[in-house]
Protein backbone atom coordinates (compact mmCIF):
# COMPACT_ATOMS: atom_id res chain seq x y z
CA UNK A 1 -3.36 -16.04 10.71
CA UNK A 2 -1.16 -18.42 12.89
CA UNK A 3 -4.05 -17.76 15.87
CA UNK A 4 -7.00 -18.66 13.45
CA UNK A 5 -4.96 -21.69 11.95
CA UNK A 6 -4.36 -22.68 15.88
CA UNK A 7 -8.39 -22.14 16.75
CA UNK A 8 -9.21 -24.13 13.20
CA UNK A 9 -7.22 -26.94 14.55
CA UNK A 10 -8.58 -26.94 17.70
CA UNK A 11 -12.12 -26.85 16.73
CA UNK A 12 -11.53 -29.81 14.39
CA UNK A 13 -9.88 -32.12 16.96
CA UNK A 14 -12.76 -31.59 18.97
CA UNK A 15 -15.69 -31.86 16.46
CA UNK A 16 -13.47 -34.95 15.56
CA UNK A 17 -13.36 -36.29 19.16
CA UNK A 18 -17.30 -35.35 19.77
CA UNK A 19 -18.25 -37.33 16.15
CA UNK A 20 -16.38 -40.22 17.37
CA UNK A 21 -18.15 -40.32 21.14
CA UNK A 22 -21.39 -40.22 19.02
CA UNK A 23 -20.69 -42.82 16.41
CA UNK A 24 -19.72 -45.52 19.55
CA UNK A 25 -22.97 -44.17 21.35
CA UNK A 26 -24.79 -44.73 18.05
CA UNK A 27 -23.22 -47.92 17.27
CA UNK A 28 -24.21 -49.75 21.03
CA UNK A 29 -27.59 -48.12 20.75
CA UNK A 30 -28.13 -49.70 17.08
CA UNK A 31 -26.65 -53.22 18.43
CA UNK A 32 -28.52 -53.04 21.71
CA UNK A 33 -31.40 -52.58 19.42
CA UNK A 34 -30.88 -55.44 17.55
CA UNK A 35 -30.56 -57.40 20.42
CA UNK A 36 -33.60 -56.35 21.83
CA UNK A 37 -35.43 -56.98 19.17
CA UNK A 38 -34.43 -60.57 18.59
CA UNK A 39 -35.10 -61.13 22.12
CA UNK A 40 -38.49 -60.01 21.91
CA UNK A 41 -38.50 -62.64 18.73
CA UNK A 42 -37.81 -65.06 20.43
CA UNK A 43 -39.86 -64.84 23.40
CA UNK A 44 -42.53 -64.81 20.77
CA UNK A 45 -41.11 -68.06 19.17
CA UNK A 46 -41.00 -69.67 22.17
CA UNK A 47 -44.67 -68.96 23.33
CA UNK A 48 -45.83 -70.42 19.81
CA UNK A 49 -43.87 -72.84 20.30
CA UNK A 50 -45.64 -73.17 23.95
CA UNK A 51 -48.96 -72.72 23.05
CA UNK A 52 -48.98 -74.88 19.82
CA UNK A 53 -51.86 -77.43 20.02
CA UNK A 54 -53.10 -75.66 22.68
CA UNK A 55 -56.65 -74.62 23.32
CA UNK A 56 -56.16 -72.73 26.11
CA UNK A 57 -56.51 -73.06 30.00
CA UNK A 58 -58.52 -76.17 31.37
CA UNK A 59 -61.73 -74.45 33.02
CA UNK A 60 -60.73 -74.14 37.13
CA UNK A 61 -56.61 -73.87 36.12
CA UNK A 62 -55.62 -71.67 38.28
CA UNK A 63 -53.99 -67.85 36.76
CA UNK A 64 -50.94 -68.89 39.01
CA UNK A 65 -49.75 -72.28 37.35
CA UNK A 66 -50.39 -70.29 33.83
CA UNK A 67 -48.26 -66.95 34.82
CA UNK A 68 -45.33 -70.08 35.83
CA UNK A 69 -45.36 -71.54 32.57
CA UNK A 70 -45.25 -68.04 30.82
CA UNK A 71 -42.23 -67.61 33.35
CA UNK A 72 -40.51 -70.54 32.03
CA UNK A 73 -41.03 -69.68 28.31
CA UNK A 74 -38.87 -65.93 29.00
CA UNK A 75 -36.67 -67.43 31.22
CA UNK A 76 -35.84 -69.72 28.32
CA UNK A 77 -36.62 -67.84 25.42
CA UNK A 78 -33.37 -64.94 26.74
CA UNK A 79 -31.33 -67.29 28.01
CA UNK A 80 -29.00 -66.17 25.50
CA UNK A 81 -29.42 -62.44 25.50
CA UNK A 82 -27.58 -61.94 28.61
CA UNK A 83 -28.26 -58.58 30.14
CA UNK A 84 -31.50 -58.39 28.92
CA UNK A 85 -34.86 -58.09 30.37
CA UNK A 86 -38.09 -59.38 28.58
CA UNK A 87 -42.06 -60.75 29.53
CA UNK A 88 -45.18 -61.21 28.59
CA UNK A 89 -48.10 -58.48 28.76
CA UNK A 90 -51.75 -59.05 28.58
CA UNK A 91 -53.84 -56.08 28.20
CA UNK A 92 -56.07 -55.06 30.84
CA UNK A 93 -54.28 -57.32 33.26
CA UNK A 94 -50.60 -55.97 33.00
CA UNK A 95 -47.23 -57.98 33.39
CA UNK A 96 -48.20 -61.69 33.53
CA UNK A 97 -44.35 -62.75 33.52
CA UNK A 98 -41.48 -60.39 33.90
CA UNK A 99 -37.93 -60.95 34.35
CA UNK A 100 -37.25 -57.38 35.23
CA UNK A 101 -39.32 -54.84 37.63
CA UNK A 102 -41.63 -52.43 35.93
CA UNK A 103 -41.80 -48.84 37.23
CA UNK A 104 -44.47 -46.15 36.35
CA UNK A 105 -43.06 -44.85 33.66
CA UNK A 106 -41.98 -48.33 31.92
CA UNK A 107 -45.38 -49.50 32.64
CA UNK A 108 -47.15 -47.05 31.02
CA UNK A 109 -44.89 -47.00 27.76
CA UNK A 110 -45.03 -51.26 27.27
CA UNK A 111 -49.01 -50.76 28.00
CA UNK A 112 -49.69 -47.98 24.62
CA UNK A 113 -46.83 -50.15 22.38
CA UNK A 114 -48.87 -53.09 23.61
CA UNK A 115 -51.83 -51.51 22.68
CA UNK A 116 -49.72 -50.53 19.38
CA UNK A 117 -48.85 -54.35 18.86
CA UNK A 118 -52.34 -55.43 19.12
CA UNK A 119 -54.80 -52.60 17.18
CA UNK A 120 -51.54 -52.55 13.80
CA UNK A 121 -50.30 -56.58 14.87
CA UNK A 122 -46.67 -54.98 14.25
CA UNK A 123 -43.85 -54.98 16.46
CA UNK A 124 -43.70 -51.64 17.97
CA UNK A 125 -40.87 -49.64 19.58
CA UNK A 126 -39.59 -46.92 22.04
CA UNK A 127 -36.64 -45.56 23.76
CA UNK A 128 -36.89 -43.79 27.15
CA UNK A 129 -34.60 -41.59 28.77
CA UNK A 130 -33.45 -42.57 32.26
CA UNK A 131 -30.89 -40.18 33.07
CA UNK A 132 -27.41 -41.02 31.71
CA UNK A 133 -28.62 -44.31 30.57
CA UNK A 134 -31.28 -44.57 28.02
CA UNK A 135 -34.08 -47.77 27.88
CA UNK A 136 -34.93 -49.67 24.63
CA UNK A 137 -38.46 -51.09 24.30
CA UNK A 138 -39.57 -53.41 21.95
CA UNK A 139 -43.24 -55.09 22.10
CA UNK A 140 -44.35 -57.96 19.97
CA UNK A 141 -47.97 -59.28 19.99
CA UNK A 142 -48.71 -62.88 20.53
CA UNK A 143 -50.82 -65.24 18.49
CA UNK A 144 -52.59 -68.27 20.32
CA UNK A 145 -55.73 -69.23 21.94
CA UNK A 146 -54.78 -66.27 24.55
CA UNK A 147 -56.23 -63.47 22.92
CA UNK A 148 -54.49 -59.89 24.18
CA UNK A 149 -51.23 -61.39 24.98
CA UNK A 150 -47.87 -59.29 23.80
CA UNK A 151 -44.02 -60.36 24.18
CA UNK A 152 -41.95 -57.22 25.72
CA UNK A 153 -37.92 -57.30 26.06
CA UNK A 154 -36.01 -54.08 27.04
CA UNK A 155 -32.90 -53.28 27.98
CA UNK A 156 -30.70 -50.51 29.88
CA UNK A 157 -28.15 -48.93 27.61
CA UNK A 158 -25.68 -46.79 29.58
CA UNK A 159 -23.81 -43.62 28.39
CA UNK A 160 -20.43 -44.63 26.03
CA UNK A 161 -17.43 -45.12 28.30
CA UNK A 162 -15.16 -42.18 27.54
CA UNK A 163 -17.63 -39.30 28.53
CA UNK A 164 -14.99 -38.48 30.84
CA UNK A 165 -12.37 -38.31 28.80
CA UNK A 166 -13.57 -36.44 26.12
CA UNK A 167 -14.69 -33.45 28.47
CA UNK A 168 -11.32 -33.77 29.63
CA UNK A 169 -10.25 -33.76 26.13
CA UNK A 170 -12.23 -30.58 25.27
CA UNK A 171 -10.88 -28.96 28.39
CA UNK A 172 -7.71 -28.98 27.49
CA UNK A 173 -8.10 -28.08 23.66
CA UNK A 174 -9.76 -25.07 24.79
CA UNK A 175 -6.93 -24.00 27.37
CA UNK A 176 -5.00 -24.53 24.29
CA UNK A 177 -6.34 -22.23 22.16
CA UNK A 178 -6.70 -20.23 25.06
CA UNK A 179 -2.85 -20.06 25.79
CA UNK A 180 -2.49 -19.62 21.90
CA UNK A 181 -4.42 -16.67 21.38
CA UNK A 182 -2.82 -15.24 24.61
CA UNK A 183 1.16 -16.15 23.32
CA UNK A 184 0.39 -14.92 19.80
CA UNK A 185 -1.67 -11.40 20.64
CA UNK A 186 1.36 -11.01 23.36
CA UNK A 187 3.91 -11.43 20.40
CA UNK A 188 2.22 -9.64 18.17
CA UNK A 189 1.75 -6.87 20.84
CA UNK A 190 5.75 -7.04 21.18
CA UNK A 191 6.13 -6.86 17.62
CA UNK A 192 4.17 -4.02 17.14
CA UNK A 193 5.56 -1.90 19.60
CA UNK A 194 8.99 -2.25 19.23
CA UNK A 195 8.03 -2.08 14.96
CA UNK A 196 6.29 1.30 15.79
CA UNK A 197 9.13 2.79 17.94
CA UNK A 198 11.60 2.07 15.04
CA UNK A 199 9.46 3.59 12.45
CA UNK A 200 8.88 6.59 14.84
CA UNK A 201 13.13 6.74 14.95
CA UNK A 202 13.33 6.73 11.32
CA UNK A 203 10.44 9.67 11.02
CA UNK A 204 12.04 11.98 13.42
CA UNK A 205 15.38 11.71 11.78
CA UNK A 206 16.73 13.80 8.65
CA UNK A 207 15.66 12.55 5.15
CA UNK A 208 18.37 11.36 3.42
CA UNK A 209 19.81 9.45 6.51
CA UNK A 210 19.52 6.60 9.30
CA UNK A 211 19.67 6.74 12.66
CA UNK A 212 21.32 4.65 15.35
CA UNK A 213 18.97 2.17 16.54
CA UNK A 214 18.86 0.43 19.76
CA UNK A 215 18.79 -3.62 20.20
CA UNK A 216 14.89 -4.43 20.65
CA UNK A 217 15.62 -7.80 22.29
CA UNK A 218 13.89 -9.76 19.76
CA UNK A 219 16.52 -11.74 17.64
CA UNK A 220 14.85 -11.64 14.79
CA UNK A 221 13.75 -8.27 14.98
CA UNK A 222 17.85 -7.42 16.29
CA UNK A 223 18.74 -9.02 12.63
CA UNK A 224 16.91 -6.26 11.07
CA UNK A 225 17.92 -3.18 13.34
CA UNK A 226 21.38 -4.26 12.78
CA UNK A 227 21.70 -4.57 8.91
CA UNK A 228 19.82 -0.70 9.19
CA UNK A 229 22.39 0.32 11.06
CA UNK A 230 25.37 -1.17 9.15
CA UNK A 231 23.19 0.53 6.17
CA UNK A 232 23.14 4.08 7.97
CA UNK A 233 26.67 3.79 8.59
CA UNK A 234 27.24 3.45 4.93
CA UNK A 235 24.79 5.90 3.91
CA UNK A 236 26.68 8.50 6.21
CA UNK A 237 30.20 7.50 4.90
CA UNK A 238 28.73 7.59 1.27
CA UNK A 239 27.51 11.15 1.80
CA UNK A 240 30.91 12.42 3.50
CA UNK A 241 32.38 11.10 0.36
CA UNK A 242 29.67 12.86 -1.92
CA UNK A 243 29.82 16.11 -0.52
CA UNK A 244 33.28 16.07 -0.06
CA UNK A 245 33.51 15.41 -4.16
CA UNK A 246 30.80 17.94 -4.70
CA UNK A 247 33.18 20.71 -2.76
CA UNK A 248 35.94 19.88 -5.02
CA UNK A 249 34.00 19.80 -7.97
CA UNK A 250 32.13 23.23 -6.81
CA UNK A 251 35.93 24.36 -6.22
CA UNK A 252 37.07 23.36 -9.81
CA UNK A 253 33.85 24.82 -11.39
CA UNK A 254 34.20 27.92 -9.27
CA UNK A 255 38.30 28.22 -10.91
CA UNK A 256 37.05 26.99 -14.19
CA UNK A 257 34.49 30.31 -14.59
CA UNK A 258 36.91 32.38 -12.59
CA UNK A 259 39.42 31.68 -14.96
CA UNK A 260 37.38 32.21 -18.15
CA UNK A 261 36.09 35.65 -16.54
CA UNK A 262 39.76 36.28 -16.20
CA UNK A 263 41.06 35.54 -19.43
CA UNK A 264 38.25 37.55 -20.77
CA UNK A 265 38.43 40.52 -19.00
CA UNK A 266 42.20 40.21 -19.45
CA UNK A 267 41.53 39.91 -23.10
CA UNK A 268 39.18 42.65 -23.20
CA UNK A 269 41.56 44.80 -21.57
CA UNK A 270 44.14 43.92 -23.69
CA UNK A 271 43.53 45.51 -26.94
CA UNK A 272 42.33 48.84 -25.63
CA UNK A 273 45.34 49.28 -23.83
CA UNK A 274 47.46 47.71 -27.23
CA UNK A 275 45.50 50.09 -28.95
CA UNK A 276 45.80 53.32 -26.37
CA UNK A 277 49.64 52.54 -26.23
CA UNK A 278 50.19 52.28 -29.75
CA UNK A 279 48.12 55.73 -30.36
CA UNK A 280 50.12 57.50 -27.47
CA UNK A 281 53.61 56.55 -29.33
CA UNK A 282 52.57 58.27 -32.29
CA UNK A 283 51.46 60.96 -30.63
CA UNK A 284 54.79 61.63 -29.04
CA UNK A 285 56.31 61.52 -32.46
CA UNK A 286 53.91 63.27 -34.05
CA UNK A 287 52.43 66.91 -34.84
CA UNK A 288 49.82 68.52 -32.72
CA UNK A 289 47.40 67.21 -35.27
CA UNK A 290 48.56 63.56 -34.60
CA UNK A 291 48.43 63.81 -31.22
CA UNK A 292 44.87 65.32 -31.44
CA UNK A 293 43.64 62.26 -33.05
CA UNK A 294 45.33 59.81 -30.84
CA UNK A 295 44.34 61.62 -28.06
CA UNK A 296 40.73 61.36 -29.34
CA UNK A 297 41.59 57.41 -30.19
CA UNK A 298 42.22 56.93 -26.74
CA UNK A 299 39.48 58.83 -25.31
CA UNK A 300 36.92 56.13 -27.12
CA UNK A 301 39.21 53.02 -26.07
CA UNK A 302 38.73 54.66 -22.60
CA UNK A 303 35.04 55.00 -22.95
CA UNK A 304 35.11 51.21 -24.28
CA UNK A 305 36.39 50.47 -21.30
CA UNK A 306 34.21 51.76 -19.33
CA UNK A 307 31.61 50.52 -20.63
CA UNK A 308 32.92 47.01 -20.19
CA UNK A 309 33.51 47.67 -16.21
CA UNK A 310 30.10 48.92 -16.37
CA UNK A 311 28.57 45.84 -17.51
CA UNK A 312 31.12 43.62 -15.17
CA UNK A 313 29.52 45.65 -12.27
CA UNK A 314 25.67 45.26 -13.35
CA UNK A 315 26.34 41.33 -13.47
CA UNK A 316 27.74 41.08 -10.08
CA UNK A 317 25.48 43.60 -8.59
CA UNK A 318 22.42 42.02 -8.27
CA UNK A 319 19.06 44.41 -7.41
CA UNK A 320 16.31 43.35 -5.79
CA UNK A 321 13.08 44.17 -7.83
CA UNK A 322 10.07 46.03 -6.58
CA UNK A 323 6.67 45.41 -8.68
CA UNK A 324 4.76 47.83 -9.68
CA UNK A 325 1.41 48.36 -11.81
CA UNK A 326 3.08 48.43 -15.31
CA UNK A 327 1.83 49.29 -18.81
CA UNK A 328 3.52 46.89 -20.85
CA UNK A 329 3.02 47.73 -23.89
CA UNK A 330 4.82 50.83 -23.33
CA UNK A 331 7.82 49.48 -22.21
CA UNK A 332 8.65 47.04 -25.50
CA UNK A 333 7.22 50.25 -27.53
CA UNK A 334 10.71 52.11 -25.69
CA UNK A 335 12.98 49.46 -25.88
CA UNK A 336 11.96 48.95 -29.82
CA UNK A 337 12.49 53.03 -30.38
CA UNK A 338 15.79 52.82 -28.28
CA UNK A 339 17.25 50.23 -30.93
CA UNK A 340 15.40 51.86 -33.77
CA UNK A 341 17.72 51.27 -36.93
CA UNK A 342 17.19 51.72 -40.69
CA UNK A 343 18.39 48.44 -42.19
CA UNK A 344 16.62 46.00 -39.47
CA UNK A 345 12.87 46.12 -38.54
CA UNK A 346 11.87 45.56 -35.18
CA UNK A 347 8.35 44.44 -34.93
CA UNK A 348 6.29 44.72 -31.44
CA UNK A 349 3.65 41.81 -30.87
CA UNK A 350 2.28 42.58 -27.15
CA UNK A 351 -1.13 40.69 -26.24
CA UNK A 352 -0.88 42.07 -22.57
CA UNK A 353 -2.13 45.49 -20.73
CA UNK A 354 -0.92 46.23 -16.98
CA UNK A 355 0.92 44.43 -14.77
CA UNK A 356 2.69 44.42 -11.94
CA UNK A 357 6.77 43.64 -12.64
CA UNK A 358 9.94 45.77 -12.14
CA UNK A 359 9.69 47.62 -15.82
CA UNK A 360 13.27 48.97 -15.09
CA UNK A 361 15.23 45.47 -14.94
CA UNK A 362 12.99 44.19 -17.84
CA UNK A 363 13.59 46.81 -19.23
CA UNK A 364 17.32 46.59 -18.93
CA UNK A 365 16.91 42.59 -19.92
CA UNK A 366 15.38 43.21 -23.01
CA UNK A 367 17.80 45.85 -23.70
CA UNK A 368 20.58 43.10 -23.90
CA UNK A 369 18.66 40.86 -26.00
CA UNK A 370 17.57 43.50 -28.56
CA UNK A 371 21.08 44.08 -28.46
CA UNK A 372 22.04 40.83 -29.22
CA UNK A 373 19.55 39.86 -31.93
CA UNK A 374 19.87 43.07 -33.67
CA UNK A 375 24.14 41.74 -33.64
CA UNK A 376 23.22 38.86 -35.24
CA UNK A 377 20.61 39.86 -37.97
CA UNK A 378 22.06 40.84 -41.65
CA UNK A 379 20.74 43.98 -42.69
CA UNK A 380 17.32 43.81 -43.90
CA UNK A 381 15.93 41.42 -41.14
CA UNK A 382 13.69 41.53 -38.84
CA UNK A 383 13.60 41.34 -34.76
CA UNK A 384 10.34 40.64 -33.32
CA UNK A 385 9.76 41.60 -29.33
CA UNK A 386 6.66 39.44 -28.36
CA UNK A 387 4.57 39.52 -24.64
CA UNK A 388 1.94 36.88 -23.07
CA UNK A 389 0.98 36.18 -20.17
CA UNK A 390 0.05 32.12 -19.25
CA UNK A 391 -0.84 30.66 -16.11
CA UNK A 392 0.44 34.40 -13.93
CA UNK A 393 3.91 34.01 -15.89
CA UNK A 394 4.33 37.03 -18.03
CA UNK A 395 6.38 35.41 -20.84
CA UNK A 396 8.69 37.12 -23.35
CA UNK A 397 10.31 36.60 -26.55
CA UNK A 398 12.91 37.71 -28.57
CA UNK A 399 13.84 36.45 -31.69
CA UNK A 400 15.63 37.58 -35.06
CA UNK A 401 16.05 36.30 -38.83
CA UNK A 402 19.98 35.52 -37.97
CA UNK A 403 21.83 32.58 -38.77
CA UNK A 404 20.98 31.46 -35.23
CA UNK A 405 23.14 30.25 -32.12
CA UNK A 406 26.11 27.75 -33.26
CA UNK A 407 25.39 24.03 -31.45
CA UNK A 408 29.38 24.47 -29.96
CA UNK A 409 28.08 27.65 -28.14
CA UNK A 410 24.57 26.16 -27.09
CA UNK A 411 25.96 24.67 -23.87
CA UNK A 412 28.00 27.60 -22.51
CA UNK A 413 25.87 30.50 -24.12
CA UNK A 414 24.83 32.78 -20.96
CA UNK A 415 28.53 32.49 -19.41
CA UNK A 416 30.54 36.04 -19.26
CA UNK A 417 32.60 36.34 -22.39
CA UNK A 418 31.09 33.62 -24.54
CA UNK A 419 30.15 35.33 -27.80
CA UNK A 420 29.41 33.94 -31.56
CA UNK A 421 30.91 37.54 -32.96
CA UNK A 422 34.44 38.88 -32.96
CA UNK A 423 34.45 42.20 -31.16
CA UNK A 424 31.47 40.54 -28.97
CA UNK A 425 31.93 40.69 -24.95
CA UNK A 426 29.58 37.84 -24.47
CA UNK A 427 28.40 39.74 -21.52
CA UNK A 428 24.78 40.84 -22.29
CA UNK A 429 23.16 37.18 -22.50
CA UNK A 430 24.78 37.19 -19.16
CA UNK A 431 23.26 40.02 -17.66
CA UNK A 432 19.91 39.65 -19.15
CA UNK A 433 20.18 35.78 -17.59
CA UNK A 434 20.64 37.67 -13.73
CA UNK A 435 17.82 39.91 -14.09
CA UNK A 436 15.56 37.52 -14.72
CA UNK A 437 16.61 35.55 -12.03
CA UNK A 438 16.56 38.50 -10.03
CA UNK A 439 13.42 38.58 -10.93
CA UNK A 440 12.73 35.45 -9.94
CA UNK A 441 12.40 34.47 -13.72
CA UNK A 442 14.49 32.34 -16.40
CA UNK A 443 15.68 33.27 -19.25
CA UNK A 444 16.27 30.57 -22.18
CA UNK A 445 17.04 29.39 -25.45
CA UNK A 446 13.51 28.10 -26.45
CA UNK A 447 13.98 27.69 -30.45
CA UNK A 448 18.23 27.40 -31.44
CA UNK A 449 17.54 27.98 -35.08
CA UNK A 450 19.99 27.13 -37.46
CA UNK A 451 17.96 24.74 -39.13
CA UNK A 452 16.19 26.49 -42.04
CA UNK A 453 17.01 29.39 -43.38
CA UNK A 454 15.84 32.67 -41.80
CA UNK A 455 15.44 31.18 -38.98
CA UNK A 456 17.50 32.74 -36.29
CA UNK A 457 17.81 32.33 -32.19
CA UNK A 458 14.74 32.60 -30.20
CA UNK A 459 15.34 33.90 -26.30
CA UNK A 460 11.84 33.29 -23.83
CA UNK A 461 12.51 35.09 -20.36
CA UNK A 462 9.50 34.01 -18.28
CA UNK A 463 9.00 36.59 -14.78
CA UNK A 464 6.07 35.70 -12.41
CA UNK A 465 3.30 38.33 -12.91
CA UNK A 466 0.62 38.46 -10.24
CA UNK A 467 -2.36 40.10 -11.02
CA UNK A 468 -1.86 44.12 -10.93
């Protein structure tokens, strides 16, 4: 833009400079005009004045003493046109008085406007180049007992002073526009390049941070590189700071759910040791019969507590899964029959065939759900084990008739030992949550419930299900 406003500039100052050598060149022509053609006026007045009363040459005059007097009557008549040349033309004869000499060329041009003059007995006119000076003609014809007789006056009108100058002028606006266009492409160049090496700096480097420029040795441009750097050393010292809070806070989460898992395995372990000690002091103060029955007490508190180091061990052991061509159908059919119970129905809505998943950690998933709906669900509800597949996600749901998932437990629901029941581990949300994500699933709390009633908790666990 700067270049074009530099070239518009430069073009007008010389269309400016050109318009005004033309309007002085215009202006002497148009006065030099004038002047010639109030010479040629008066030539004209003079001869009538000359010939006035007149009848003409005495017979035997000689041509001689007649071209004098027409002489005297131009010599007179542009006496005050200075510079100006004028005489009198008779046709078929030529010049009979001329202040000036006529070449070829000028001879031939007053002859046709004298010719002009006579046939229209109008003033005619002509210019004529000569070069770098251009002649003004003007012919008027002459009435009196001379018949064919025509006043000419001409004059020489050189070029404009200045000519010089302006092509001097023009020279030197076009070096400037010259030197323009060269200073801003070579700035622009500059620019450019040292723009594009920056940019290239900032697209090798890691996202998320700036590099360490280098001065470019424009100032302007310096102005720049430096605030980016000032700004990448603030960006680094901001992320130190962030991941140094996020390792504390990873540190404090990571104590936070150790400590829960310990309080409730501690807790878990608790009673059925309460309960196995208080059974084994009976025992030793007790009949054989007694100690038969706390012996068989502490056999199931055993067994409970097995069970619980079972399902520690299948939440911190995570499988990898290994697809396989799978009839679904089949596999909510068994889970349904392994819960079957008398007071609850469990309802199978499947609208898939084969596919290819790991049925045994689904399996095992929807195990734990059934599991937990079937906990939550008074007697005479219903739990409803639903398949779909959308977009090559095999989705499932389980849901139930219960009184649904309490908002206080919504946030912390699939962490170890968070249960809604007494007597409940909290562990099987858990587990179902890591085999789906072992998997490469998610398992979720799509509908809470709680809001009508008979509406209960509704679990989705979506698993990616190519086609089989």
């Amino acid at each position: 833009m700067l270049w074009f406003l530099s070239l518009a500039a430069s073009l007008a100052v010389g269309v400016l400079l050109v318009g005004l050598y033309r309007q002085s060149s215009s202006a002497q022509l148009a006065s030099t005009e004038t002047a010639v053609a109030e010479a040629c006026d008066a030539i004209a007045d003079r001869y009538a004045y000359y010939a006035a009363g007149w009848a003409g040459p005495a017979p035997g005059e000689s041509d001689a003493a007649f071209r004098a007097d027409l002489a005297a009557v131009v010599n007179f008549a542009l006496t005050e046109y200075p510079g100006l040349g004028g005489g009198i033309w008779r046709q078929d004869d030529g010049p009979l008085a001329a202040t000036v000499p006529l070449s070829g060329d000028l001879h031939d041009a007053i002859a046709a406007l004298a010719a002009e003059a006579a046939e229209t007995d109008r003033d005619a006119a002509q210019s004529l180049d000569a070069g770098a000076a251009t002649l003004l003609l003007e012919v008027c014809p002459l009435r009196g007992p001379v018949p064919g007789l025509a006043a000419f006056a001409l004059a020489r009108v050189e070029a404009a002073p200045g000519q010089d100058q302006l092509r001097l002028g023009l020279g030197v606006l076009f070096c400037l526009a010259l030197g323009m266009t060269a200073l801003v492409t070579w700035l622009v160049a500059a620019w450019s390049r040292r723009i594009s090496a920056i940019e290239a700096a900032l697209a090798q480097h890691e996202a998320g941070t700036l590099p360490r420029l280098a001065a470019t040795g424009e100032r302007e441009l310096d102005r720049i590189v430096t605030a980016l750097n000032v700004a990448g050393e603030r960006l680094d010292a901001a992320h130190r700071r962030s991941d140094e809070l996020a390792a504390r806070v990873a540190l404090a989460e990571r104590l936070a759910a150790l400590g829960r898992v310990a309080a409730g395995v501690a807790h878990e372990i608790r009673n059925p040791i309460a309960a196995m000690r208080l059974k084994a002091e009976n025992a030793l103060a007790g009949d054989d019969a007694r100690r038969r029955v706390a012996l068989d007490a502490i056999l199931a508190q055993i067994a409970r507590l097995d069970r619980l180091l079972a399902e520690l061990l299948a939440m911190t052991q995570r499988r990898e899964p290994v697809p396989a061509p799978t009839f679904f159908p089949a596999v909510l059919d068994s889970c349904a029959a392994d819960h079957r119970r008398a007071d609850i129905e469990i309802r199978v809505e499947c609208n898939v065939g084969t596919v290819s998943v790991d049925a045994g950690l689904l399996h095992r998933a929807l195990d734990n759900l059934v599991a937990n709906a079937i906990a939550h669900t008074p007697p005479g509800g219903t739990v409803t084990l639903g398949a779909e597949c959308r977009d090559a996600t095999l989705c499932l749901t389980v849901s139930d008739t219960g009184p649904g998932v309490p908002a206080e437990l919504r946030p912390h629901l699939f962490e170890p030992f968070v249960s809604g029941r007494p007597g409940g581990t909290g562990l099987g949300l858990a587990i179902a949550r890591e085999l789906a994500e072992a998997h490469g699933g998610r398992l979720t709390l799509t509908d809470p419930g709680g809001d009508a009633p008979g509406h209960g908790a509704v679990f989705a666990l979506e698993v990616p299900c190519p086609p089989s």
